[in-house]
Protein backbone atom coordinates (compact mmCIF):
# COMPACT_ATOMS: atom_id res chain seq x y z
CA UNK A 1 -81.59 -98.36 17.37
CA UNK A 2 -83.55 -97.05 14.64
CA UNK A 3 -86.18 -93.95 14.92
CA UNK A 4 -89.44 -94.36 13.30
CA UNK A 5 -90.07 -90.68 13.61
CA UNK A 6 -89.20 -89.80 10.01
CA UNK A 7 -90.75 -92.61 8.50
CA UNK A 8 -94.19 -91.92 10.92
CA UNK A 9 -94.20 -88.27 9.64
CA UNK A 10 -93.36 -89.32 5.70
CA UNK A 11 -96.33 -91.89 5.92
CA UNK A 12 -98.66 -89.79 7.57
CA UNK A 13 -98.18 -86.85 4.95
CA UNK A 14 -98.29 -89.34 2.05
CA UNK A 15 -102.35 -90.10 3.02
CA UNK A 16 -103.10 -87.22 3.92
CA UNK A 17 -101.45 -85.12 0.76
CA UNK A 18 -102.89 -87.96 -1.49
CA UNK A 19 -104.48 -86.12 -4.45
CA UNK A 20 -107.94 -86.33 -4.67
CA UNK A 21 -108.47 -88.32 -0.97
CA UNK A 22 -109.19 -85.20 0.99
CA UNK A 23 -109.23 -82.29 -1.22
CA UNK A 24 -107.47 -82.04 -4.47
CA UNK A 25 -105.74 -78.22 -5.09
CA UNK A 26 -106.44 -77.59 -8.72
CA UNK A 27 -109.60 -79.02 -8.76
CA UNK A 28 -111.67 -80.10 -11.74
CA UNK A 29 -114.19 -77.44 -11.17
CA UNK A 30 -113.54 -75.27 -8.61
CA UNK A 31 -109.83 -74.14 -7.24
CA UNK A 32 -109.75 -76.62 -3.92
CA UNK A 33 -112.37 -79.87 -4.03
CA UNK A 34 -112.71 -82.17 -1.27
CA UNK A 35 -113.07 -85.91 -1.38
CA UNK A 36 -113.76 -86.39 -4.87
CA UNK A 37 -111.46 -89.11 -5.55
CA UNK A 38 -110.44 -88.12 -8.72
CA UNK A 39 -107.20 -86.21 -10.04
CA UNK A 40 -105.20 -84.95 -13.09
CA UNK A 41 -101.63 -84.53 -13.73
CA UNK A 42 -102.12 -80.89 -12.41
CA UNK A 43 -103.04 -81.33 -8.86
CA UNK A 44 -100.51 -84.14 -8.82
CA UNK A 45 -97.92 -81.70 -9.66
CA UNK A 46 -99.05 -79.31 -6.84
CA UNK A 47 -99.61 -82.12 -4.65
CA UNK A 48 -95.85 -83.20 -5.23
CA UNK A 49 -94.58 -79.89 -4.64
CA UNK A 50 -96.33 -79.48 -1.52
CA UNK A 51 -95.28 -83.08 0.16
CA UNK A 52 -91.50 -81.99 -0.75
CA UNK A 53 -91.66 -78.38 0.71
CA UNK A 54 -93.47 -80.44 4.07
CA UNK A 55 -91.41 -83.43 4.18
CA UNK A 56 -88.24 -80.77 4.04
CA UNK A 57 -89.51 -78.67 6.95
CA UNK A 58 -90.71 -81.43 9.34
CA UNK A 59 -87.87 -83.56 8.42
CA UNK A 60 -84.82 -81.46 7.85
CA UNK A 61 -85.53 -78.22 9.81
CA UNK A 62 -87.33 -78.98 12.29
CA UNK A 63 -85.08 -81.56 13.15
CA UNK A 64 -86.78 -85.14 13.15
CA UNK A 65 -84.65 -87.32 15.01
CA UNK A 66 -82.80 -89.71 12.84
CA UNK A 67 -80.99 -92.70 14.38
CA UNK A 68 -79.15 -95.23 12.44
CA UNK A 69 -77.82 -98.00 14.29
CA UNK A 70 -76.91 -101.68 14.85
């Protein structure tokens, strides 16, 4: 049996840390912007560094079930 859990949290942290959907940490103008739909290689950098350091909490120590099976 396989648990979606992981893959559920992974997905729903991949929209929602999308740069430039929501908000975009460094902005263009100002320091957070929201829903411009724009980016730069900066806030994808900070973006990428935050979905690691919340994938490896919610995943890893907060202990996300993870099932492999037949």
């Amino acid at each position: 049996m396989v648990d979606w859990g992981p893959a559920f949290v992974v997905v729903v942290l991949f929209v929602l840390l999308s740069s430039g959907l929501i908000f975009q940490i460094p902005g263009k103008s100002r320091v957070v912007e929201f829903g411009n739909l724009q980016t730069s290689s900066t806030a994808i950098l900070v973006h990428s560094i935050v979905y690691f350091g919340l994938i490896a909490i919610f995943v890893l120590a907060a202990g996300v079930p993870m099932y492999v099976g037949s």
